[in-house]
Protein backbone atom coordinates (compact mmCIF):
# COMPACT_ATOMS: atom_id res chain seq x y z
CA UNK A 1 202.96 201.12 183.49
CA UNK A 2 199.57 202.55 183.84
CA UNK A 3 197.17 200.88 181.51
CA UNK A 4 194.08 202.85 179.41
CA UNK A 5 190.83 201.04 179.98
CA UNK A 6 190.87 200.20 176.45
CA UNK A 7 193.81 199.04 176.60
CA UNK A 8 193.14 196.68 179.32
CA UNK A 9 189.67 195.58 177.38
CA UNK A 10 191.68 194.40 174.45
CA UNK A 11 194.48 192.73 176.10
CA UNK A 12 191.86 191.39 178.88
CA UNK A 13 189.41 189.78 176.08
CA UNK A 14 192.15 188.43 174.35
CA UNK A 15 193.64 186.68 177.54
CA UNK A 16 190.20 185.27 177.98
CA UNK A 17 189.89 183.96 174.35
CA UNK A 18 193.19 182.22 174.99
CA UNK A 19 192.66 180.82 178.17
CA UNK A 20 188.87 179.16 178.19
CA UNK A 21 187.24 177.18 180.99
CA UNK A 22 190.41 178.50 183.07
CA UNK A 23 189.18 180.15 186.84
CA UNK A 24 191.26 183.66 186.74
CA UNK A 25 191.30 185.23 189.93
CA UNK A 26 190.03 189.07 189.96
CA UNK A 27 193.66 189.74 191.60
CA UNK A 28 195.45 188.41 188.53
CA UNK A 29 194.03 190.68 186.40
CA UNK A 30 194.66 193.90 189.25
CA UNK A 31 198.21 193.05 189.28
CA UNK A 32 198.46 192.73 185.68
CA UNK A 33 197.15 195.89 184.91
CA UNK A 34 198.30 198.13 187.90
CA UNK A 35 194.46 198.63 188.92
CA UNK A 36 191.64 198.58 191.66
CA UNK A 37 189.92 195.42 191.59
CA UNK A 38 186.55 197.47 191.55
CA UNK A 39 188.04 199.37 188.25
CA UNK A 40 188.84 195.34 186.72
CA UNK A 41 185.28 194.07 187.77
CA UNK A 42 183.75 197.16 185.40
CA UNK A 43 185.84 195.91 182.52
CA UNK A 44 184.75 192.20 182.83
CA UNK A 45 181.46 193.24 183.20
CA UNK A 46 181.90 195.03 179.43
CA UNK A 47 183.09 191.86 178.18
CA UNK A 48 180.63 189.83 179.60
CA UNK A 49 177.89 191.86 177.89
CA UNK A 50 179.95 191.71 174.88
CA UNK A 51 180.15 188.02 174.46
CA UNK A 52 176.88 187.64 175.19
CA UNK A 53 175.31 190.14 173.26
CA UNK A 54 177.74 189.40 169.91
CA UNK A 55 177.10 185.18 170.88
CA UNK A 56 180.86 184.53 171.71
CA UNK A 57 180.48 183.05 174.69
CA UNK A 58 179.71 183.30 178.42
CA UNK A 59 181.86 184.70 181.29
CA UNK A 60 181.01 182.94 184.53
CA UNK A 61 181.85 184.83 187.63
CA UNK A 62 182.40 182.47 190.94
CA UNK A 63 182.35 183.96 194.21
CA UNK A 64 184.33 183.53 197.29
CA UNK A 65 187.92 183.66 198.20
CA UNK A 66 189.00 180.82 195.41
CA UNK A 67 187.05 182.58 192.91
CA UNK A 68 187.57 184.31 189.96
CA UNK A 69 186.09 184.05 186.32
CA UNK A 70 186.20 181.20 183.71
CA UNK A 71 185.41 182.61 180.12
CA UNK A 72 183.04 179.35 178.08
CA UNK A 73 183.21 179.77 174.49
CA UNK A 74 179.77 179.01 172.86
CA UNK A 75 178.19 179.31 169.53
CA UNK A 76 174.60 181.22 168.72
CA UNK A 77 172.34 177.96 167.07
CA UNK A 78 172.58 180.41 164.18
CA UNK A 79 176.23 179.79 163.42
CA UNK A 80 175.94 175.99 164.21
CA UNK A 81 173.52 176.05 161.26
CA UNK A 82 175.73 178.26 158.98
CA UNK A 83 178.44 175.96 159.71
CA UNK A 84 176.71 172.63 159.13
CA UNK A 85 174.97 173.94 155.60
CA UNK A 86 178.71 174.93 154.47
CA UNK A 87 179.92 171.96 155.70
CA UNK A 88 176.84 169.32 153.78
CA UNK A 89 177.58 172.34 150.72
CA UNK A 90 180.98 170.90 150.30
CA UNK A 91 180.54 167.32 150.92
CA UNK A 92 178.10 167.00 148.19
CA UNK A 93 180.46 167.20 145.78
CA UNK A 94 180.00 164.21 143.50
CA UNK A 95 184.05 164.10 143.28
CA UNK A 96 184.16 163.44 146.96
CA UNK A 97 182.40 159.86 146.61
CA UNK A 98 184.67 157.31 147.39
CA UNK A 99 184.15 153.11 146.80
CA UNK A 100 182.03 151.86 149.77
CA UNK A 101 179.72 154.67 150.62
CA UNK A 102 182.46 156.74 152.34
CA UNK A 103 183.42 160.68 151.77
CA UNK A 104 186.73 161.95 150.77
CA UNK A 105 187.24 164.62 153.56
CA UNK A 106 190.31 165.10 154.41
CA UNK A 107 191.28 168.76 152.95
CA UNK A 108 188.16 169.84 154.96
CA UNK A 109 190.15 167.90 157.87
CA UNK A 110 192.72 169.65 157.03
CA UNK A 111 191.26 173.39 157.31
CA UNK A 112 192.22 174.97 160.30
CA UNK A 113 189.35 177.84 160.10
CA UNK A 114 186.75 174.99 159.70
CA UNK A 115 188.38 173.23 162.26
CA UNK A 116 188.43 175.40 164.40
CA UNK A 117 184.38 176.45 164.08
CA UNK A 118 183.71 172.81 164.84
CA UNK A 119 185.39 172.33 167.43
CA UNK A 120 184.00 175.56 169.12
CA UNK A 121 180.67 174.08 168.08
CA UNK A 122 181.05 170.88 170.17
CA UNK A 123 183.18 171.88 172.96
CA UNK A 124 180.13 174.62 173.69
CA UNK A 125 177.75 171.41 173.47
CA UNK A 126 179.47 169.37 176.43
CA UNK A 127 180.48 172.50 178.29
CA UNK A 128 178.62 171.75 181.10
CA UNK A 129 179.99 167.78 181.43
CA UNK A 130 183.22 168.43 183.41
CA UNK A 131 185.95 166.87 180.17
CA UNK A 132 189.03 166.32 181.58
CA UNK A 133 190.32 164.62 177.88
CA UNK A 134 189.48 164.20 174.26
CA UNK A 135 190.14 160.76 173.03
CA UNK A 136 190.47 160.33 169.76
CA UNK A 137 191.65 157.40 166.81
CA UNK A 138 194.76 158.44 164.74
CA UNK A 139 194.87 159.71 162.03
CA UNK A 140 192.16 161.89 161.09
CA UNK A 141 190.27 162.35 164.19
CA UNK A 142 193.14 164.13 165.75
CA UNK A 143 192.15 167.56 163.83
CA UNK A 144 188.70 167.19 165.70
CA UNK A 145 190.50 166.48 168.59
CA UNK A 146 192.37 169.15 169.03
CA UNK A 147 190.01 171.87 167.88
CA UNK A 148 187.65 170.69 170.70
CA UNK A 149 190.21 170.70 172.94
CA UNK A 150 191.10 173.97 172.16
CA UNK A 151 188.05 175.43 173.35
CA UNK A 152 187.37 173.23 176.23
CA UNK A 153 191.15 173.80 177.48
CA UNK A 154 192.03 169.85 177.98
CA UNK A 155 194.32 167.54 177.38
CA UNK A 156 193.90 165.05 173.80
CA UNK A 157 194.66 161.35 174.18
CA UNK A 158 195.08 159.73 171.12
CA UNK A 159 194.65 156.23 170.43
CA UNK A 160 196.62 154.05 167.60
CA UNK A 161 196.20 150.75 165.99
CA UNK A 162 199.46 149.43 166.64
CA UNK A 163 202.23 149.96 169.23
CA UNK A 164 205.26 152.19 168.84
CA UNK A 165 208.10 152.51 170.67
CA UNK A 166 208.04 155.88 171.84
CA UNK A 167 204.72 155.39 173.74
CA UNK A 168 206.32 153.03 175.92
CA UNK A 169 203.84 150.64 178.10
CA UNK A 170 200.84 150.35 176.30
CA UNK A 171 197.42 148.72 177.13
CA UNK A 172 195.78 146.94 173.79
CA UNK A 173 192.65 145.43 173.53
CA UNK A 174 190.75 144.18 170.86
CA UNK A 175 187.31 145.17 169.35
CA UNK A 176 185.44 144.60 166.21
CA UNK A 177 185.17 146.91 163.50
CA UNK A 178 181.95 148.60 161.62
CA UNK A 179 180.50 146.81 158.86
CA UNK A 180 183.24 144.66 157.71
CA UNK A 181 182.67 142.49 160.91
CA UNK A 182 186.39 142.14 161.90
CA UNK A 183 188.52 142.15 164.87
CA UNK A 184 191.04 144.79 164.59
CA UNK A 185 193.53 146.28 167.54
CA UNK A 186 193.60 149.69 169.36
CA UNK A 187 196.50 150.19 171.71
CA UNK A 188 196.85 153.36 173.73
CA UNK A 189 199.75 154.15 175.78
CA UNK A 190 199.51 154.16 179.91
CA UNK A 191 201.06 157.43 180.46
CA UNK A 192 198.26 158.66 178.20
CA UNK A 193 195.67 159.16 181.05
CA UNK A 194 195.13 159.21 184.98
CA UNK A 195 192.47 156.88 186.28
CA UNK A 196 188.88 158.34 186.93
CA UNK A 197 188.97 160.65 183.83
CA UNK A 198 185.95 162.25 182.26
CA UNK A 199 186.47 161.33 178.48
CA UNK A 200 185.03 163.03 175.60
CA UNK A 201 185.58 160.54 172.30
CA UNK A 202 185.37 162.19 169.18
CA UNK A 203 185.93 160.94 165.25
CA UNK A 204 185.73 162.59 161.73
CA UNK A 205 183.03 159.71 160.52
CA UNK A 206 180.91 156.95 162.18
CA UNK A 207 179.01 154.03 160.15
CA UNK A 208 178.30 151.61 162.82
CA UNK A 209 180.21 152.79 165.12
CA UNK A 210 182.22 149.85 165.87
CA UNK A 211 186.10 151.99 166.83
CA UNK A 212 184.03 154.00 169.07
CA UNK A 213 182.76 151.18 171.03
CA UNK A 214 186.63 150.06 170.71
CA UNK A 215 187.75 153.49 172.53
CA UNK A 216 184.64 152.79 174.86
CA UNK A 217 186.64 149.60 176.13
CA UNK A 218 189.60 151.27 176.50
CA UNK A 219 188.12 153.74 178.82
CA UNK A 220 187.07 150.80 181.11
CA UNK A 221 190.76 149.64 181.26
CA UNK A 222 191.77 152.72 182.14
CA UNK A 223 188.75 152.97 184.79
CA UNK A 224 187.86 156.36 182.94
CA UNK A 225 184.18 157.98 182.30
CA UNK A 226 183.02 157.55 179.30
CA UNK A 227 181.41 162.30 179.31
CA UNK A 228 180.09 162.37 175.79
CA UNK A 229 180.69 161.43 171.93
CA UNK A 230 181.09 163.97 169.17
CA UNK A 231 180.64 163.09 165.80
CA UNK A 232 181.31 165.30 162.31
CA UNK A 233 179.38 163.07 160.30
CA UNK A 234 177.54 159.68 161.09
CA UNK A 235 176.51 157.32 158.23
CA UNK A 236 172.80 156.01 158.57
CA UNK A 237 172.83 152.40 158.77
CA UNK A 238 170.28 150.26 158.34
CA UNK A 239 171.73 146.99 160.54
CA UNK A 240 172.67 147.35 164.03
CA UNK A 241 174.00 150.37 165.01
CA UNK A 242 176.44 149.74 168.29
CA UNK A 243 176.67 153.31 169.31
CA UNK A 244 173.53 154.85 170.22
CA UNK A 245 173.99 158.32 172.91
CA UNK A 246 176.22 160.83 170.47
CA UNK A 247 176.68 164.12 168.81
CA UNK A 248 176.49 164.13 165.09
CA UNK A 249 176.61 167.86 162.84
CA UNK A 250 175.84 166.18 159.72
CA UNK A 251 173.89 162.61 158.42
CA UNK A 252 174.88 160.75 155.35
CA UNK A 253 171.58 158.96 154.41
CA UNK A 254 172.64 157.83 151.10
CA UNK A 255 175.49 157.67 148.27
CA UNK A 256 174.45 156.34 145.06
CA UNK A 257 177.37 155.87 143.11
CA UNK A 258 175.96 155.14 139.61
CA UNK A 259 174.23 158.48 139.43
CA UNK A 260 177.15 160.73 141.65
CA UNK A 261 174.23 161.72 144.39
CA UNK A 262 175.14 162.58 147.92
CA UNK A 263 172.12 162.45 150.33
CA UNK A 264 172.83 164.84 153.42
CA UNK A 265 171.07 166.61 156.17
CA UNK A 266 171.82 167.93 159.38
CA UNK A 267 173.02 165.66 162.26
CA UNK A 268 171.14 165.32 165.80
CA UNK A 269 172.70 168.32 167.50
CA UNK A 270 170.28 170.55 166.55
CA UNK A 271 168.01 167.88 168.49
CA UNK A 272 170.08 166.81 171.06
CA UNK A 273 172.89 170.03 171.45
CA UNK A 274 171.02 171.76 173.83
CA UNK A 275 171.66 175.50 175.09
CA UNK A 276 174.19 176.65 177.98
CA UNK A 277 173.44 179.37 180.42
CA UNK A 278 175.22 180.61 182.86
CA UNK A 279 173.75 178.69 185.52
CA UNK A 280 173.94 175.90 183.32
CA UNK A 281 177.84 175.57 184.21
CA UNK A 282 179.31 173.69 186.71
CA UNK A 283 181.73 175.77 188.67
């Protein structure tokens, strides 16, 4: 079958979309297609201007024998902003204050369009950091999880607070929780993750930050590399805060229950996110 070259832009853009931070050889696409390799470099080079011009992403050409191009999703700072105002729009709702200081979130959890958005957002923030896994807490980290995962085309490793049968062999430790102060469990299974993994931790809220220091210990029993921390909303705290190098999109400063006010601004990736290039990425 002998493809237009629309045709082949469409179905190659797609395939791209689908497949990020994946190295696609030149001849994959020259077989798919039925077509010169100089005829499939044109069309990339259309989508590469594309993505870049329209802020979708970059597409990363690497030389040599072994090469091929990898297609890295990223977001124009514009969007990250659009997506953080929605996002502090809809948590200020006074009937999302819940006893303690904490936000009922989880229909926004829950969206997979949102979802999705966010974890574009933070998987083009750590693009450059070589994740081989997203670690995560069950349960409602995992929708974080896997929407960064998504877009950064790993694995997602999620940790539990106690042991099932179906994980098999697990490795527990213990570690002490936020602001309540007490020891709690997190057990993680060890066909979960290979030894010498780059680990991206990610969770839906952080106060003190005391179950992300618990995944931190985990990672050292697994002898794993602790790559980054991404956080959709951290809680200011005016004790001792046990997680200090992270990602947040959006800052709780205050929640005054008596009067149904919500303080909220944006989180430190606008300060600390950065911006990718293309020889920003590590091949």
């Amino acid at each position: 079958m002998k493809w237009k070259r629309s045709e082949r832009l469409v179905d190659m853009t797609q395939y791209l979309m689908e497949h990020p931070h994946k190295l696609i050889p030149l001849t994959f696409f020259a077989n798919l297609y039925q077509s010169a390799k100089s005829s499939i470099s044109e069309d990339l080079t259309i989508v590469k201007e594309t993505f870049e011009a329209r802020g979708r992403g970059l597409l990363v050409t690497v030389p040599g024998a072994a090469g091929g191009v990898k297609f890295i999703p990223t977001v124009a700072e514009e969007d990250v902003l659009e997506i953080a105002e929605d996002l502090m729009t809809q948590l200020s709702k006074v009937d999302r204050l819940l006893p303690g200081g904490y936000l009922y979130m989880t229909d926004l959890l829950g969206n997979p369009s949102l979802m999705n958005k966010i974890g574009k957002v933070f998987a083009s923030a750590f693009a450059n950091s070589k994740i081989d896994a997203i670690m995560t807490v069950a349960t409602k980290g995992i929708p974080i999880a896997h929407a960064i995962a998504r877009h950064l085309n790993v694995p997602v490793v999620i940790v539990r607070r106690d042991s099932k049968v179906t994980e098999g062999p697990t490795v527990s430790i213990n570690y002490v929780s936020g602001s309540a102060r007490r020891i709690q469990t997190m057990v993680l299974s060890k066909r979960s993750m290979e030894k010498g993994r780059r680990v991206l931790i990610t969770d839906d809220f952080m106060k003190v930050g005391g179950t992300i220091n618990g995944m931190k210990s985990l990672l050292e029993e697994f002898n794993c590399e602790l790559a980054g921390i991404a956080v959709l909303v951290e809680a200011e705290h005016q004790g001792e805060q046990l997680v200090d190098d992270y990602l947040s999109l959006v800052k709780l400063h205050e929640v005054n229950e008596k009067d149904g006010t919500i303080a909220l601004t944006q989180g430190n990736y606008f300060e600390k996110g950065g911006k990718l290039n293309e020889s920003s990425i590590n091949n």
